[in-house]
N, C-alpha and C. Protein backbone atom coordinates (compact mmCIF):
# COMPACT_ATOMS: atom_id res chain seq x y z
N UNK A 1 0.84 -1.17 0.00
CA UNK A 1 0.00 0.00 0.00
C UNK A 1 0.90 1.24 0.00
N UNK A 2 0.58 2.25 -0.97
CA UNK A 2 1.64 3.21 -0.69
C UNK A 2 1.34 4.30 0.07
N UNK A 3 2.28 5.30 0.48
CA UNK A 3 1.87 5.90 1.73
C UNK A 3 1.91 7.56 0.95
N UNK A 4 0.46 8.19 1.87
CA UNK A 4 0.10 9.45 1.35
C UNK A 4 1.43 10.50 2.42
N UNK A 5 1.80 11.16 1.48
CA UNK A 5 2.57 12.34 2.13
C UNK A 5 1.86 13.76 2.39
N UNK A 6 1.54 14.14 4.19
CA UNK A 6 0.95 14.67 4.57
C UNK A 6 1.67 16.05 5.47
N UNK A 7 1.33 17.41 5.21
CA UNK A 7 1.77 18.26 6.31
C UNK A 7 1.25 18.57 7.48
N UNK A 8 2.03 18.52 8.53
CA UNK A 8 1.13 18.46 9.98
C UNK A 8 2.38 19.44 10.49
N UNK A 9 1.79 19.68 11.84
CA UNK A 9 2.49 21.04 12.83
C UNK A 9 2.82 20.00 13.58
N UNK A 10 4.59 20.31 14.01
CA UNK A 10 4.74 20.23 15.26
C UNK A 10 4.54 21.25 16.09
N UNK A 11 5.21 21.07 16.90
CA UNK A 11 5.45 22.13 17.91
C UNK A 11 7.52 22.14 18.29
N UNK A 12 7.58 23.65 18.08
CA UNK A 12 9.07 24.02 17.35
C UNK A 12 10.20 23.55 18.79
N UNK A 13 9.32 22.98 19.76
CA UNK A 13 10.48 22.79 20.35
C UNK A 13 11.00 21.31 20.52
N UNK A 14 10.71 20.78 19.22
CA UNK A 14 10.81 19.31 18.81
C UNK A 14 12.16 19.76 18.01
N UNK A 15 12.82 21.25 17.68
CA UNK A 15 13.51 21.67 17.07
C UNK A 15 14.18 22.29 18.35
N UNK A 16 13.77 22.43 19.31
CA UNK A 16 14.42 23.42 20.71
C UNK A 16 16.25 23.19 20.86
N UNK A 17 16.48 23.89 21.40
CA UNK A 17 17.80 24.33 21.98
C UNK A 17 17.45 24.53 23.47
N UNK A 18 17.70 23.86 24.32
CA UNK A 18 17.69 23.57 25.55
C UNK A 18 19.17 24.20 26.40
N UNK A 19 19.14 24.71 27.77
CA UNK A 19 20.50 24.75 28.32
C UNK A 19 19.82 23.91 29.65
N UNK A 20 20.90 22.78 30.09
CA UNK A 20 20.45 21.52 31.14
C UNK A 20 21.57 21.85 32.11
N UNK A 21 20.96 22.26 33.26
CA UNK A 21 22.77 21.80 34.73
C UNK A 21 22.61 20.66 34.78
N UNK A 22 24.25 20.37 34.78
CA UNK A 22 24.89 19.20 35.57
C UNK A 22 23.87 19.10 37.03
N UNK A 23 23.81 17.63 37.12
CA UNK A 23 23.06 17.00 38.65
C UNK A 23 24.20 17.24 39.45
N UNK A 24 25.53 17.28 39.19
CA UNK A 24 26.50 17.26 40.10
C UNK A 24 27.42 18.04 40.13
N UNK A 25 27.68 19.00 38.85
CA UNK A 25 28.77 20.10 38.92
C UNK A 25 27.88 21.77 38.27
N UNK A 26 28.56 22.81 38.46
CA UNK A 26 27.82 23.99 37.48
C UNK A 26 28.32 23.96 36.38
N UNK A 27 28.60 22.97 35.70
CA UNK A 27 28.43 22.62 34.30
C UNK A 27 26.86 22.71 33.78
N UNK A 28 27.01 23.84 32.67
CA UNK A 28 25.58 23.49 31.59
C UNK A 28 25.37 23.28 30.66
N UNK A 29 24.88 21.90 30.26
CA UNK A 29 25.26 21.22 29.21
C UNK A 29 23.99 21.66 27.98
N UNK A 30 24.48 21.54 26.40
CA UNK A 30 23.39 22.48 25.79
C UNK A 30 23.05 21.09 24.85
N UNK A 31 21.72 21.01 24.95
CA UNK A 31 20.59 19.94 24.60
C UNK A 31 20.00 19.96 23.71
N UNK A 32 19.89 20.22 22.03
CA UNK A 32 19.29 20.24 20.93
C UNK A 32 18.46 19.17 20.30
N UNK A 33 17.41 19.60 19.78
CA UNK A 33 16.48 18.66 19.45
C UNK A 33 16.96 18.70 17.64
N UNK A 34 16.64 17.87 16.74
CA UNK A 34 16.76 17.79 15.40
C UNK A 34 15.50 16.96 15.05
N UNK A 35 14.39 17.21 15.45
CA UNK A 35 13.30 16.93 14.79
C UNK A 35 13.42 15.21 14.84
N UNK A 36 12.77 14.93 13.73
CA UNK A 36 12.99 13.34 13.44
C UNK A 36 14.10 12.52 13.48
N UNK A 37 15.20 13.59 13.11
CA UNK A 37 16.55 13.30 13.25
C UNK A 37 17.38 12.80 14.26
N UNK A 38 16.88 12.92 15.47
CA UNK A 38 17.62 12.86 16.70
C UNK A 38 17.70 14.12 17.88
N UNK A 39 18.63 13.82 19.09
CA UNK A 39 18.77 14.89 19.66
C UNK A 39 20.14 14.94 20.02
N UNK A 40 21.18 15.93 20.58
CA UNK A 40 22.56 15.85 20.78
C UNK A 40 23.02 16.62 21.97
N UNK A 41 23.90 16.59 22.58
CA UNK A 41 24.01 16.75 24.23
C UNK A 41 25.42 17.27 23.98
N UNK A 42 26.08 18.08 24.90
CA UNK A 42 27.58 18.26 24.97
C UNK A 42 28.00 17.78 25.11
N UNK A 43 27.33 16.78 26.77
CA UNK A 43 27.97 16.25 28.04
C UNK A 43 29.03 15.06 26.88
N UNK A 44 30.02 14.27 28.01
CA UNK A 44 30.42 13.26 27.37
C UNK A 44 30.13 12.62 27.23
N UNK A 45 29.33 11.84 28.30
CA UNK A 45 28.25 10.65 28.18
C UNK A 45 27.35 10.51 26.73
N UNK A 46 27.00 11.69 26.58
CA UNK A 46 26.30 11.59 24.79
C UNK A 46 27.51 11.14 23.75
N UNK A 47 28.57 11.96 24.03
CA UNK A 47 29.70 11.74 22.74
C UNK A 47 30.07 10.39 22.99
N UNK A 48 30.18 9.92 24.15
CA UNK A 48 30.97 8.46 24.04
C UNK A 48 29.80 7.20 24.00
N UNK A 49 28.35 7.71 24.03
CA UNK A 49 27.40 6.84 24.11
C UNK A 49 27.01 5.85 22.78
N UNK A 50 27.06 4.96 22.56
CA UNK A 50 27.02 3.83 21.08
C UNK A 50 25.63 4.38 20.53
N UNK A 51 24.77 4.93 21.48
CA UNK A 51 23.49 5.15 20.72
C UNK A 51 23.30 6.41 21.25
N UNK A 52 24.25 7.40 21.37
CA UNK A 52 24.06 8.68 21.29
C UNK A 52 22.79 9.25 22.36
N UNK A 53 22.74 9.00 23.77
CA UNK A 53 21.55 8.94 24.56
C UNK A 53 22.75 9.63 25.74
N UNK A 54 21.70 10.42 26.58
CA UNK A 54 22.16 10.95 28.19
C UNK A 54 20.90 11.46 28.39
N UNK A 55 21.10 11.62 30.02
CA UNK A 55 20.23 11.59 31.18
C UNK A 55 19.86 13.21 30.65
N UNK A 56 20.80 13.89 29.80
CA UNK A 56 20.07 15.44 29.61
C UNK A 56 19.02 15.35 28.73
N UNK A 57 19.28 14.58 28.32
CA UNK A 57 18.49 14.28 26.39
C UNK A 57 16.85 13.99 26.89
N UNK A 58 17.17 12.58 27.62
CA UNK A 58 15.46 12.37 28.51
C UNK A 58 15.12 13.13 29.23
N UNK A 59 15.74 13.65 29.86
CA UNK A 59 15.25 14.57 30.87
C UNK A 59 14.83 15.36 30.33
N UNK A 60 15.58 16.25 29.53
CA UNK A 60 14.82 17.34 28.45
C UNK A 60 13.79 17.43 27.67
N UNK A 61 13.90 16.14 27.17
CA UNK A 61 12.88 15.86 26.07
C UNK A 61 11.02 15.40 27.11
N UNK A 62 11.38 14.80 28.70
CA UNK A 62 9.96 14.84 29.27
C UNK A 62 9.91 16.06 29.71
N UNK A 63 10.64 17.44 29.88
CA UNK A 63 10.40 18.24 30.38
C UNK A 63 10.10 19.52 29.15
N UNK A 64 9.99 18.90 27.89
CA UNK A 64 9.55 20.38 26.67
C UNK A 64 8.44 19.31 26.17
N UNK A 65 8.24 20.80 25.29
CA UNK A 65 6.31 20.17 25.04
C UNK A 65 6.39 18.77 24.25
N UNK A 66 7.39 19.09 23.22
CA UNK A 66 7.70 18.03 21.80
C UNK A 66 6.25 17.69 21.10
N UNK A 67 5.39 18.44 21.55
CA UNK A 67 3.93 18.23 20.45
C UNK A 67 4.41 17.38 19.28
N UNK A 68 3.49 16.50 19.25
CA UNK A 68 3.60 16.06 17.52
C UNK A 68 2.65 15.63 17.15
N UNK A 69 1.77 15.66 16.04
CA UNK A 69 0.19 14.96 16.39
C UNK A 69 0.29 13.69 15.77
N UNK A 70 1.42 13.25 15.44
CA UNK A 70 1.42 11.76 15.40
C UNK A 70 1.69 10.91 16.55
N UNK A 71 2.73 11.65 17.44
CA UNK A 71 3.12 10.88 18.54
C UNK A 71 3.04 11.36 19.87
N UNK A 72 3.02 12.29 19.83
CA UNK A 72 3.06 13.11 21.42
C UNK A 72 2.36 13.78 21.63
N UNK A 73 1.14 13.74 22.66
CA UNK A 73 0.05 15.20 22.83
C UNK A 73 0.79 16.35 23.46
N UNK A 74 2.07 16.61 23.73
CA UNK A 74 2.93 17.44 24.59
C UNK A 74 2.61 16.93 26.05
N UNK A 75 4.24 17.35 26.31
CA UNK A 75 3.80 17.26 28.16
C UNK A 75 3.45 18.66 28.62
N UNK A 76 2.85 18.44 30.04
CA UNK A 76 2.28 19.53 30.59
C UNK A 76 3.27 20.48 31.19
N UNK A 77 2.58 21.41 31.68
CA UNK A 77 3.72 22.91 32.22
C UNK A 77 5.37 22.35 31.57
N UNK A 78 5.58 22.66 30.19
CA UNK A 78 6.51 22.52 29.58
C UNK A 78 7.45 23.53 29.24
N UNK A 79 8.92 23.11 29.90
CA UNK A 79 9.92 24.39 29.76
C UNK A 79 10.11 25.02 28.43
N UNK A 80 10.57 25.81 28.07
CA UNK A 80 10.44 26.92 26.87
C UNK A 80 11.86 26.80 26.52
N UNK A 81 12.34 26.48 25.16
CA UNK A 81 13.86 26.36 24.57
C UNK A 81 14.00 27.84 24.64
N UNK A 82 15.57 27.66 24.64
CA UNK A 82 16.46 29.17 24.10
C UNK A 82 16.42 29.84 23.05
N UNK A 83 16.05 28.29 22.38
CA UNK A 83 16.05 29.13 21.05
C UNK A 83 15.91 28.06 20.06
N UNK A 84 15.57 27.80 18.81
CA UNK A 84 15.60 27.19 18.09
C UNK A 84 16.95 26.47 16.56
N UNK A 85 17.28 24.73 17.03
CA UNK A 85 17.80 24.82 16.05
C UNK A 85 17.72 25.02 14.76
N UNK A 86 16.53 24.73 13.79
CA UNK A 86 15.53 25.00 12.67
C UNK A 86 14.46 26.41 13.06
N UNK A 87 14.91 27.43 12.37
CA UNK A 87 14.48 28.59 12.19
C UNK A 87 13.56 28.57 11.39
N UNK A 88 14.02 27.80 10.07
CA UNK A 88 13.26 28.33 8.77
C UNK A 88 11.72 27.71 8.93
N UNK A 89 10.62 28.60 8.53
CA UNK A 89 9.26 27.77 8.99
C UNK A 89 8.60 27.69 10.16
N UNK A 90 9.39 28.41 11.10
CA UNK A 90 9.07 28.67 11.94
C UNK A 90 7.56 29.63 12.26
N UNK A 91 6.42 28.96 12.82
CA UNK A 91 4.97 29.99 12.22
C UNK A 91 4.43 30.28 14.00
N UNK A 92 4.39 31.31 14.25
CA UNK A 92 3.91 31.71 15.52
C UNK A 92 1.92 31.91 15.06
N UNK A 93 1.93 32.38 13.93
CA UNK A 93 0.48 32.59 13.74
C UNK A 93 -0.07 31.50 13.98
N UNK A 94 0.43 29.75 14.09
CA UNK A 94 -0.66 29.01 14.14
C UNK A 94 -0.10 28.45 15.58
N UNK A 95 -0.37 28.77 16.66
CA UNK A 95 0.85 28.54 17.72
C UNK A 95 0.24 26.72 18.53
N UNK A 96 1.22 25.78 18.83
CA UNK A 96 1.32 24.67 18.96
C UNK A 96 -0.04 24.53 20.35
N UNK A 97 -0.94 23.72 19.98
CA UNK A 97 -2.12 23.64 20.74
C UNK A 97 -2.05 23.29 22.54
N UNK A 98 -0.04 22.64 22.85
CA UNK A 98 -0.55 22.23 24.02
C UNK A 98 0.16 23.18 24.75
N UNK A 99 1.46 23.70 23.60
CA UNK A 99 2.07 24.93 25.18
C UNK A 99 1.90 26.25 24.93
N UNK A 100 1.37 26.44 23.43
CA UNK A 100 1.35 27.83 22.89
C UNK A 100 2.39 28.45 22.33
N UNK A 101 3.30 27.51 22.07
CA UNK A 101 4.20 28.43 21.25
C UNK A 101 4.73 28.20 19.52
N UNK A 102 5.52 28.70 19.17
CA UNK A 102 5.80 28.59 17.70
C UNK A 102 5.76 26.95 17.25
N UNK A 103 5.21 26.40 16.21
CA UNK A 103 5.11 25.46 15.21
C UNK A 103 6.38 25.68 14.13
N UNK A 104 6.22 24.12 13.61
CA UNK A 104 6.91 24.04 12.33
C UNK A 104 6.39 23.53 11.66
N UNK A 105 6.50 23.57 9.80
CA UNK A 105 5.34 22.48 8.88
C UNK A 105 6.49 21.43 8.70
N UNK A 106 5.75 20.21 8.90
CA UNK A 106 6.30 18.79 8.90
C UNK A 106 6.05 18.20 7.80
N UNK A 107 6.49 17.45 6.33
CA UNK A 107 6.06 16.78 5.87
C UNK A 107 6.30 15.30 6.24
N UNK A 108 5.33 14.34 6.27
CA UNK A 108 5.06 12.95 6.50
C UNK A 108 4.89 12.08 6.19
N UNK A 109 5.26 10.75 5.90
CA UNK A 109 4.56 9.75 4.75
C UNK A 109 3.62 8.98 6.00
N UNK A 110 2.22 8.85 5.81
CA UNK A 110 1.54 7.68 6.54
C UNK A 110 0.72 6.79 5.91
C-alpha cells in the first residue's frame, strides 16, 4: 500500500535548543532537538554513548512540550527552549495547541 505524504504542525520545540545543569557540577550542558533526526548533548556521556543517549536528552525531552500529532500530545507545564535549532518555517500565527508556542510544517509519509 503506498503511503500518502501529509503536512502536519509540530510544535518548534521538537527543534528546541535547551540549556540543562549538571546533577552534580555547574556545568551546563546544551541539549538540541533535530526533529525526526535525533537529539545531541555536549555532556560526554552523549559523545561516548554507542546510541548517542544521556540523562540530559530524557530529561529534556519529558520536560519540553515536543507536540507532535502523530506521537506526542505534549507534556504539561513545559519548559520553553532558548532558542531554536531549525528557524526556517518557523509559524507563531498558528501557535502549537498544548504549550502555545511557535510550530513548524512537517512533511510525513503515513
Amino acid at each position: 500500500m503506498p503511503a500518502d505524504i501529509v503536512t502536519m504542525r509540530d510544535c518548534a520545540s521538537n527543534y528546541g535548543i535547551f540549556d540543562v545543569k549538571s546533577d552534580s557540577t555547574d556545568e551546563v550542558y546544551i541539549v538540541t532537538f533535530d526533529g525526526e533526526a535525533g537529539a545531541h548533548c555536549t555532556c560526554k556521556a552523549w559523545l561516548y554513548s554507542a546510541d548517542n543517549d544521556c540523562k540530559h536528552v530524557n530529561r529534556t525531552y519529558l520536560k519540553a512540550c515536543m507536540y507532535n500529532p502523530q506521537y506526542c500530545d505534549g507534556h504539561e507545564n513545559p519548559i520553553k527552549p532558548r532558542g531554536f535549532a531549525y528557524t526556517q518555517g518557523l509559524d507563531s500565527n498558528e501557535p502549537c495547541p498544548n504549550c502555545g508556542g511557535p510550530t513548524v510544517l512537517v512533511r510525513r509519509a503515513v
